[in-house]
Protein backbone atom coordinates (compact mmCIF):
# COMPACT_ATOMS: atom_id res chain seq x y z
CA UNK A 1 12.12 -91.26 -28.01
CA UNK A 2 11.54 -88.14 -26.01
CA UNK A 3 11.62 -84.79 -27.70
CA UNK A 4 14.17 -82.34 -26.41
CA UNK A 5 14.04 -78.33 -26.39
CA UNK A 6 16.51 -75.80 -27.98
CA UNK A 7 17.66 -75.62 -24.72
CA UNK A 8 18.61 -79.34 -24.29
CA UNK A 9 21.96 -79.54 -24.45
CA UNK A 10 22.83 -76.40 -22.99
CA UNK A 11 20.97 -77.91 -19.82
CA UNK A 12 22.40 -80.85 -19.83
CA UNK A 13 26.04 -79.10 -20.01
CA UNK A 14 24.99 -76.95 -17.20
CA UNK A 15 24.26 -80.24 -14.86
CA UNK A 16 20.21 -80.69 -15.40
CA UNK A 17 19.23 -83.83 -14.37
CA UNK A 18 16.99 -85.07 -16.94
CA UNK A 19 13.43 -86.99 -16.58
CA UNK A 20 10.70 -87.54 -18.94
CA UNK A 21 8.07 -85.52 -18.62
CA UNK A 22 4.45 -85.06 -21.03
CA UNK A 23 6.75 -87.02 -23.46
CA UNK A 24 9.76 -84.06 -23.23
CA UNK A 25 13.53 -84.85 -21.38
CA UNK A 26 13.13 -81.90 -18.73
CA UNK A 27 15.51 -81.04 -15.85
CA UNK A 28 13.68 -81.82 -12.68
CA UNK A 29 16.95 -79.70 -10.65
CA UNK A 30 20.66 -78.83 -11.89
CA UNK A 31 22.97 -80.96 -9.80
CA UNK A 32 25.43 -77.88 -8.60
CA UNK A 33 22.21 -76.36 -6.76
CA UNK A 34 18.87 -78.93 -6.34
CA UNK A 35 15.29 -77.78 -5.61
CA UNK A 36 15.57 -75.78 -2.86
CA UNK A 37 18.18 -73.94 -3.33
CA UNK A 38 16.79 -73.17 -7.68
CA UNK A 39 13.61 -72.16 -5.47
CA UNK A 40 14.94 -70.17 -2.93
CA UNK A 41 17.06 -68.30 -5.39
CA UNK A 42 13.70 -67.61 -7.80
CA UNK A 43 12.03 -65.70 -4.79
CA UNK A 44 15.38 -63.60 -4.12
CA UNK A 45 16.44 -63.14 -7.63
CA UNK A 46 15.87 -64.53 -10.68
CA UNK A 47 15.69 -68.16 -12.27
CA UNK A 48 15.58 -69.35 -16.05
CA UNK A 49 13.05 -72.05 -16.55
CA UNK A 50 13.06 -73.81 -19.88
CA UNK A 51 9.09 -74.36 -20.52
CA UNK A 52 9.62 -75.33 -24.26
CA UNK A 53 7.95 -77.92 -24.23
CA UNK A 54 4.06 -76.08 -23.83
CA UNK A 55 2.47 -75.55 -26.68
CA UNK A 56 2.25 -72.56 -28.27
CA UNK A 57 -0.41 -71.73 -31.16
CA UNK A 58 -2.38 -68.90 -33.15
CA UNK A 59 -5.58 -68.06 -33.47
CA UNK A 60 -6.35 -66.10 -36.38
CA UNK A 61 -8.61 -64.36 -39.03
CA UNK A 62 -11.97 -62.32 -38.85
CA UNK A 63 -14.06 -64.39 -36.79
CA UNK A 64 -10.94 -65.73 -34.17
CA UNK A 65 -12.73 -63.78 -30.99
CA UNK A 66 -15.97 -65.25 -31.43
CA UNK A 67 -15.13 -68.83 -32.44
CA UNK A 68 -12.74 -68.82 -29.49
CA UNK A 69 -14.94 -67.84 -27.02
CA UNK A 70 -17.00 -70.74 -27.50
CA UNK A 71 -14.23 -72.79 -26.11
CA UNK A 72 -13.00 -70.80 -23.06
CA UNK A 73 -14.97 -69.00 -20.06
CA UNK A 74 -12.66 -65.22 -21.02
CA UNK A 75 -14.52 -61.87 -22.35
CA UNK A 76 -11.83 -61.72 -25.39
CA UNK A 77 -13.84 -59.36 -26.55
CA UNK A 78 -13.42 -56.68 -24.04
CA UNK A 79 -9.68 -57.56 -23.72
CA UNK A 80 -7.98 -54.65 -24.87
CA UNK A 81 -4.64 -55.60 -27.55
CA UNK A 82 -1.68 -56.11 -25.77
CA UNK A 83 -3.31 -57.91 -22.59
CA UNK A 84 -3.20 -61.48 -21.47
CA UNK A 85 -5.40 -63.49 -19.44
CA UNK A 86 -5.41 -66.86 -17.63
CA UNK A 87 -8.23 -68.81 -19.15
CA UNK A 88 -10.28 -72.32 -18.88
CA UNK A 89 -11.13 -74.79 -22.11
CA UNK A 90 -14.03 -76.72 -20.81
CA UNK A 91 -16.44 -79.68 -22.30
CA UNK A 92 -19.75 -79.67 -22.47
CA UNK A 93 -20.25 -80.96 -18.76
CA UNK A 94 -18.32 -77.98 -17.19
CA UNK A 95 -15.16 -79.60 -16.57
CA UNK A 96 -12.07 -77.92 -17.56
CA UNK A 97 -9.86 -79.53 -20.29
CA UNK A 98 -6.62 -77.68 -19.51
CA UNK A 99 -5.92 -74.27 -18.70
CA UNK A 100 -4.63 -71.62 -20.67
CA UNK A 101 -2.85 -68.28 -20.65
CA UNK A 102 -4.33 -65.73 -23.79
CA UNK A 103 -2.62 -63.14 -25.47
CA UNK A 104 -4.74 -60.96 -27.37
CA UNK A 105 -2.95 -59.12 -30.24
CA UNK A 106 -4.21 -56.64 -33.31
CA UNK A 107 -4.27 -59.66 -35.80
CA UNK A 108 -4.48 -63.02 -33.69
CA UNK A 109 -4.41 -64.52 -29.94
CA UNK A 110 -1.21 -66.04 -28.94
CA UNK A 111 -2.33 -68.78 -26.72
CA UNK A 112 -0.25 -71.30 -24.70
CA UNK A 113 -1.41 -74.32 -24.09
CA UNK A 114 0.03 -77.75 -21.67
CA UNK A 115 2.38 -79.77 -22.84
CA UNK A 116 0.04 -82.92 -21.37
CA UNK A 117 -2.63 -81.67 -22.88
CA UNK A 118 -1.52 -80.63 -25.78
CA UNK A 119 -2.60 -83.49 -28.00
CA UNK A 120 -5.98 -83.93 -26.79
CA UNK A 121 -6.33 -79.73 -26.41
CA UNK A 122 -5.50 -79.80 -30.40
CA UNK A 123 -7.78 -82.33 -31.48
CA UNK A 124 -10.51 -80.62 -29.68
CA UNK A 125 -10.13 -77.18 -31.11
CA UNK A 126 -9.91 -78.47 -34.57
CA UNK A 127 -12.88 -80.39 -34.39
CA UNK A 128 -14.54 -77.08 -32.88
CA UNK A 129 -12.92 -75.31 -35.57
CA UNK A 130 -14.11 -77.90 -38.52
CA UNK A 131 -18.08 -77.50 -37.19
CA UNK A 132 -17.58 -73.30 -38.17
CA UNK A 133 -15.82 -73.46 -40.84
CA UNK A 134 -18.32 -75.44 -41.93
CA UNK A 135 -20.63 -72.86 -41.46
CA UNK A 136 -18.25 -70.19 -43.25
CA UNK A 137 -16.49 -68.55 -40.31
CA UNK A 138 -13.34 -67.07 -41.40
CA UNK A 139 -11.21 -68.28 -38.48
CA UNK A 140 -7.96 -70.74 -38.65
CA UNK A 141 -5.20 -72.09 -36.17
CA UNK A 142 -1.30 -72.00 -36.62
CA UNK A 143 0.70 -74.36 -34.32
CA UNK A 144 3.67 -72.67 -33.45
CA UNK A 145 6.54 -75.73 -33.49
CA UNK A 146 9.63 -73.17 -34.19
CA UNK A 147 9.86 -71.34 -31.10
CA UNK A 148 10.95 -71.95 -27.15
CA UNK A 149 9.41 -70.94 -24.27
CA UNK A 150 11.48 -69.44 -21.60
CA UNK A 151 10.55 -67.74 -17.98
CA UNK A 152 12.41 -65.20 -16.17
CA UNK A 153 10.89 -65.38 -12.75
CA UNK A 154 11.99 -63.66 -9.47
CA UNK A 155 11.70 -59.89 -8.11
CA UNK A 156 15.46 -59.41 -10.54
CA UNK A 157 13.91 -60.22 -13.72
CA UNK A 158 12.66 -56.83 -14.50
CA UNK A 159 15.17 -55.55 -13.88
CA UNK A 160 17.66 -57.90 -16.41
CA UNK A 161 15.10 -57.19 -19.22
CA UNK A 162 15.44 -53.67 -18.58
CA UNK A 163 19.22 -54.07 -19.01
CA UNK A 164 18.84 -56.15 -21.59
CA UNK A 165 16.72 -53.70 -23.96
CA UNK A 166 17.77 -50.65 -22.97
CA UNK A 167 14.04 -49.66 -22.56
CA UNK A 168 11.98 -48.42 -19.12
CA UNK A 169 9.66 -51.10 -18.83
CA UNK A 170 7.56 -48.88 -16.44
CA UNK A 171 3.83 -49.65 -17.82
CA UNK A 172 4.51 -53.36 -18.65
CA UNK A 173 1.99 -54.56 -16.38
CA UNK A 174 1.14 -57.86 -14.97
CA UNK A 175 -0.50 -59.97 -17.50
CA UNK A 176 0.20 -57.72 -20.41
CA UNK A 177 2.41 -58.88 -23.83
CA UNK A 178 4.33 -57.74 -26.37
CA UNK A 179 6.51 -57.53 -29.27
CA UNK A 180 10.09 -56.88 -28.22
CA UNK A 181 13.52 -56.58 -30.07
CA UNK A 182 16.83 -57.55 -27.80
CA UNK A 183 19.83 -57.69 -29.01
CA UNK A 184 18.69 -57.92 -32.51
CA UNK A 185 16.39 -60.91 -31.50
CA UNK A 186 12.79 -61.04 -31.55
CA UNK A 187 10.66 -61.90 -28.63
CA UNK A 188 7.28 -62.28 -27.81
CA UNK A 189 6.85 -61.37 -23.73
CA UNK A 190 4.23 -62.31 -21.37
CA UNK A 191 4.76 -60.13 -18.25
CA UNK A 192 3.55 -63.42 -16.06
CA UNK A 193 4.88 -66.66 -14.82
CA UNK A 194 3.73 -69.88 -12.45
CA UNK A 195 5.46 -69.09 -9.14
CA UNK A 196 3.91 -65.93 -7.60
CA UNK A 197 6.69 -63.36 -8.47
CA UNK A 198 7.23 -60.74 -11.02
CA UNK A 199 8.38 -62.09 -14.14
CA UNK A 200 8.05 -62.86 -17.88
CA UNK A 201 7.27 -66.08 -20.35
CA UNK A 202 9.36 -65.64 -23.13
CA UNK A 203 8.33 -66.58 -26.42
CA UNK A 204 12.02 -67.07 -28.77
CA UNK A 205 12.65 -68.49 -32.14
CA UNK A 206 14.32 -72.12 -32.05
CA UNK A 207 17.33 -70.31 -33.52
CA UNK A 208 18.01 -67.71 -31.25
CA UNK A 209 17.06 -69.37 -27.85
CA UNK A 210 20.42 -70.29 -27.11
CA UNK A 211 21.72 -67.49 -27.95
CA UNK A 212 19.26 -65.03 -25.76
CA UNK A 213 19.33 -67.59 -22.82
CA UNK A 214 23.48 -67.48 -22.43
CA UNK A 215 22.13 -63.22 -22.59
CA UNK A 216 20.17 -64.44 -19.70
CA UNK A 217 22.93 -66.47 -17.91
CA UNK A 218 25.21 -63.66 -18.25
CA UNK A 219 24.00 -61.91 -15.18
CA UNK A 220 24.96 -63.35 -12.12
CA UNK A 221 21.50 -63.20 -10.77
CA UNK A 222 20.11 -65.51 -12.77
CA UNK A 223 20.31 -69.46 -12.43
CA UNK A 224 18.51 -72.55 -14.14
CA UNK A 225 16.20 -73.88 -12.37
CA UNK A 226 14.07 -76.85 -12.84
CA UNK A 227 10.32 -78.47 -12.44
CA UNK A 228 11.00 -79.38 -9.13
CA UNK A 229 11.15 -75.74 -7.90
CA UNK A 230 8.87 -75.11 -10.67
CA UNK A 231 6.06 -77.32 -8.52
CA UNK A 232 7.29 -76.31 -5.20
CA UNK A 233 6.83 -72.39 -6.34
CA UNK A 234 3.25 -72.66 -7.59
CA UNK A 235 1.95 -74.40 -4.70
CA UNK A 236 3.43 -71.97 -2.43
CA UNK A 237 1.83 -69.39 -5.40
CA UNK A 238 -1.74 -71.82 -4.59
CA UNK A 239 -1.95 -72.27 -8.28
CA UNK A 240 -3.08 -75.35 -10.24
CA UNK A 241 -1.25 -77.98 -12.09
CA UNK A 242 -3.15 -79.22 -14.67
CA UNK A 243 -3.71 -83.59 -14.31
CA UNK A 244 -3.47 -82.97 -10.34
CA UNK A 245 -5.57 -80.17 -9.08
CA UNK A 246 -7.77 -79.72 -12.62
CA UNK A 247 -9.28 -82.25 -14.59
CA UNK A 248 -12.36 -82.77 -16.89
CA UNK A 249 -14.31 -83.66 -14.06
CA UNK A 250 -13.67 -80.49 -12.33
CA UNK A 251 -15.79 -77.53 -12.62
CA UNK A 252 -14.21 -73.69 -12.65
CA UNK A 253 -16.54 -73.16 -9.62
CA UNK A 254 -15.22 -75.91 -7.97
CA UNK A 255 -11.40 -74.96 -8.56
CA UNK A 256 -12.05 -71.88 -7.24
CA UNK A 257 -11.52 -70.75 -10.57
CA UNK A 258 -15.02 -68.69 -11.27
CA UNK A 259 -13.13 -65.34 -11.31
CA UNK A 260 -11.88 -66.69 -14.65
CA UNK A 261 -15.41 -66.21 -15.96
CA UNK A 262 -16.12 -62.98 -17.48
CA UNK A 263 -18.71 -61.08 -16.26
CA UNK A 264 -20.40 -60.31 -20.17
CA UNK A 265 -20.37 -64.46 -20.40
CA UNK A 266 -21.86 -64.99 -16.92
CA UNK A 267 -24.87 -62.92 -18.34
CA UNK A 268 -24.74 -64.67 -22.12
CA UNK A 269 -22.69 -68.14 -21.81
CA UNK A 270 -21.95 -69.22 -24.78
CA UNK A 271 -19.22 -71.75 -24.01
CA UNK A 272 -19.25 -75.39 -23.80
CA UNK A 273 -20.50 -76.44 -20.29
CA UNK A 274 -21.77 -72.82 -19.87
CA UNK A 275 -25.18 -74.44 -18.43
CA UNK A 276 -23.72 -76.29 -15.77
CA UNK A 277 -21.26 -73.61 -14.85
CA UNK A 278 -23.42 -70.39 -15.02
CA UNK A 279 -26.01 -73.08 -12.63
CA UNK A 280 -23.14 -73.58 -10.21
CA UNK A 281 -22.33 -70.05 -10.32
CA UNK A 282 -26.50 -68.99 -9.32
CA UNK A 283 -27.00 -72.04 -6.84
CA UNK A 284 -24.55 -72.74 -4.75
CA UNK A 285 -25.99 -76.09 -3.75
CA UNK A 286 -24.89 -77.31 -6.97
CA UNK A 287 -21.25 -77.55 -5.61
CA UNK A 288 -20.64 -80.07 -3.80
CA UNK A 289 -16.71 -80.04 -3.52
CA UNK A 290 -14.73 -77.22 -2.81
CA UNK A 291 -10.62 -76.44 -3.89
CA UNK A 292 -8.93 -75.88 -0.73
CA UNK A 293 -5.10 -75.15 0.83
CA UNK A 294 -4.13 -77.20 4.09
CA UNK A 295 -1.36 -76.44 6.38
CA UNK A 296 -0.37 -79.63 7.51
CA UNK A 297 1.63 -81.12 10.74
CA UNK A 298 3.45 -83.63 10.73
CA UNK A 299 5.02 -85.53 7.45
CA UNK A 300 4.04 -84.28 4.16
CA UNK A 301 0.78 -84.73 2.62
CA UNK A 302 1.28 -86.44 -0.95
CA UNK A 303 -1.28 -86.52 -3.74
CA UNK A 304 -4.40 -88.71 -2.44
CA UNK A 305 -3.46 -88.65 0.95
CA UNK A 306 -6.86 -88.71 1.79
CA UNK A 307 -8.73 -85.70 3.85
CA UNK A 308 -11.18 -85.94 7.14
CA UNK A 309 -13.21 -83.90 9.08
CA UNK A 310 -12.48 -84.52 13.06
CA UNK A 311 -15.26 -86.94 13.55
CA UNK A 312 -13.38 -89.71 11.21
CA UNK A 313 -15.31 -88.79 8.15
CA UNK A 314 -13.72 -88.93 4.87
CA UNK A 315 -14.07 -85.60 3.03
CA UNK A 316 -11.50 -85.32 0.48
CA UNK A 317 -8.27 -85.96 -0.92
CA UNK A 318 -5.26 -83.67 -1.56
CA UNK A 319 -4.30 -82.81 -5.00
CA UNK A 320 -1.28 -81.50 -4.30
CA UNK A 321 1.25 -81.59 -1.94
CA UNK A 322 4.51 -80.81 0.02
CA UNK A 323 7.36 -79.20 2.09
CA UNK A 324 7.31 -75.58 1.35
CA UNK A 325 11.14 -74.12 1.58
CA UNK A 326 9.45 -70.36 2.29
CA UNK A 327 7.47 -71.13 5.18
CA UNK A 328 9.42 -73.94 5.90
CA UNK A 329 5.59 -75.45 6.72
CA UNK A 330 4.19 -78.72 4.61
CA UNK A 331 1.72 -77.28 2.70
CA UNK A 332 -1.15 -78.84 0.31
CA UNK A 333 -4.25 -78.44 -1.80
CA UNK A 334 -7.22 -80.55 -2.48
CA UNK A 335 -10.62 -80.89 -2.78
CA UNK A 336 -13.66 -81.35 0.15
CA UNK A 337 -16.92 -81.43 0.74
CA UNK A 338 -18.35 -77.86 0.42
CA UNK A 339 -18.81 -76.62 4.23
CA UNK A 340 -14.95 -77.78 4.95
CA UNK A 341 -13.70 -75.11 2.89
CA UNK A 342 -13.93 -72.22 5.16
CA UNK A 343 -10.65 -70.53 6.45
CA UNK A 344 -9.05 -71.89 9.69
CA UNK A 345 -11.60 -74.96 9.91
CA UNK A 346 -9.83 -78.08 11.75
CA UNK A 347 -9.19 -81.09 9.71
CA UNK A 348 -7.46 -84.33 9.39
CA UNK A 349 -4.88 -85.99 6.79
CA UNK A 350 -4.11 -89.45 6.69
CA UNK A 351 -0.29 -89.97 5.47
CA UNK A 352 1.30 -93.49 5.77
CA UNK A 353 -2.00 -94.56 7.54
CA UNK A 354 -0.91 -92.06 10.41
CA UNK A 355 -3.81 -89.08 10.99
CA UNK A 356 -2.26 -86.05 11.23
CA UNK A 357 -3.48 -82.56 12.16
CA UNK A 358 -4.55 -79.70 9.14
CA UNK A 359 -5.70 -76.97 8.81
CA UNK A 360 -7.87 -75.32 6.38
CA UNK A 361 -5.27 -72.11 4.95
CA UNK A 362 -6.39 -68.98 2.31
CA UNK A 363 -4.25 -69.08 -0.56
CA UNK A 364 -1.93 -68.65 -1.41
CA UNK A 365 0.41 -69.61 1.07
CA UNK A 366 2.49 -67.11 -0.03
CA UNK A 367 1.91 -63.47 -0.89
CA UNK A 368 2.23 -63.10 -4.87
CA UNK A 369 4.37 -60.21 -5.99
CA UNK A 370 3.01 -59.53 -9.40
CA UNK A 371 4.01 -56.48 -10.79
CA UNK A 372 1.44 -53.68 -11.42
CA UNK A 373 1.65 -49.81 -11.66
CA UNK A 374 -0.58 -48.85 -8.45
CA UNK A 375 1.81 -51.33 -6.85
């Protein structure tokens, strides 16, 4: 049976139309709006997306920074409290085992994890955490299975929270968290999301997530919205989805992911696969595939459409792909052979054994509007 959020029937009431998804029934789109109108609505004003089903979990006690830093690429230690980051677990080869956003607190990191991944992700950091406790580090994990997740993403969110808590919100930066009391309900907030505008991941107690999401609905800029505008946002945003554009055979160099790396870890390592990654990182030979965006003519570009240069040669495959509703372009992202990564560079896509033209595009496709105080 598939497990279902706090949120569940509330969705379902509202119209979601359900799927299965990393063993969770999630809306894909709401049937009174669909995905492009849930996505064109997040980049105007504000969307709800229930993300209850990724994992949320606690690192704590005296030795949490330095045990935890030998499973992601971040400088946790020169995080200041009250900051979050987007980080990398990788394996000993350098690929990446999921990705992660960090939230580094007085007493513990809050740390969100992939639904998809979350099975394997756990296994892995308790068998990291056995071999130090085994060696008397004072360091132990909470999985956090009594609280939602929901983001408020769009350039309107700010301003509901604000509403909401009768507080100026001013300094909450991009990628900074908190503790926050609304309406008598405690929240965890992430000022961050997965689409490329302002907004906030909203950690909520299984008890009161109904109750602060109808808060949420109350304001007439706010909608549901579903995965499907949920995938169609980050693409636009050029950001990775985790089992498509990242895997453990991908390196954070590769990705285009390096600036994850902290510069105090470049120097010292000290993470699994820090060998192969700090060697990618000094000699760029050593990469031999590139993370790229592709404007595409034609049809759409689906995942493994494969990816040629203009003399027939096959270079690549696409990772990612599809129509994008605010450039009303089809867009895509994939990996190719370092040398066809370079802005602008002329290349080919095979869809439905048709070739089509591409082009090699920066990302991402379209500008982020993250909120920070020097604007």
């Amino acid at each position: 049976p598939l497990k279902k959020t706090p949120l569940h029937d509330l969705i379902v009431q509202k119209g979601g139309k359900m799927v299965p998804f990393a063993g969770w029934s999630m809306p894909v789109h709401f049937m009174t709006s669909g995905i492009l109108t849930e996505h064109l609505h997040t980049r105007e004003n504000a969307s709800l997306f229930d993300v209850s089903h990724m994992q949320q979990l606690k690192i704590l006690g005296r030795d949490r920074i330095k045990f935890f830093e030998r499973l992601v690429v971040a400088d946790l230690e020169e995080m200041l409290f009250g900051t979050s980051t987007l980080s990398l677990l990788t394996n000993e080869h350098g690929g990446i085992i999921d990705d992660t956003i960090i939230s580094k607190h007085a007493d513990h990191l809050h740390v969100v994890i992939n639904a998809a991944c979350a099975d394997k992700d756990l296994a892995h950091i308790r068998r990291e955490l056995d071999k130090v406790q085994r060696q008397g580090w004072l360091v132990h994990m909470e999985v956090i299975d009594d609280y939602a997740l929901l983001a408020l993403q769009g350039p309107k969110a700010a301003e509901i929270i604000k509403r909401l808590s009768d507080r100026d919100i001013t300094d909450f930066k991009f990628m900074t968290a908190r503790f926050m009391n609304v309406k008598k309900i405690e929240l965890h907030i992430t000022r961050s999301g997965y689409t490329g505008e302002d907004g906030f991941e909203i950690a909520v107690s299984y008890l009161a997530a109904n109750r602060f999401a109808k808060l949420l609905l109350g304001y007439p800029s706010v909608q549901l919205a579903g995965l499907g505008a949920r995938d169609s946002l980050r693409l636009e945003a050029g950001l990775c989805l985790y089992g498509h554009d990242l895997d453990e055979s991908i390196t954070p160099v590769e990705a285009g992911l390096s600036w994850t790396i902290g510069k105090r870890r470049r120097k010292e390592g000290g993470f699994l696969g820090a060998d192969h990654i700090l060697g990618q990182l000094n000699d760029k030979s050593l990469v031999l595939r590139r993370r790229i965006g592709l404007i595409v003519e034609g049809a759409p570009a689906r995942e493994n459409a494969e990816i040629y240069d203009t003399d027939g040669e096959l270079i690549g495959k696409v990772t990612s792909g599809g129509p994008s509703p605010s450039l009303r372009k089809n867009i895509a992202m994939g990996y190719v052979k370092t040398g066809y990564n370079k802005t602008g560079t002329p290349l080919k896509v095979k869809v439905r054994d048709r070739m089509q033209d591409a082009k090699v595009e920066k990302m991402p496709f379209v500008p982020a509007r993250y909120y920070k105080l020097n604007g």
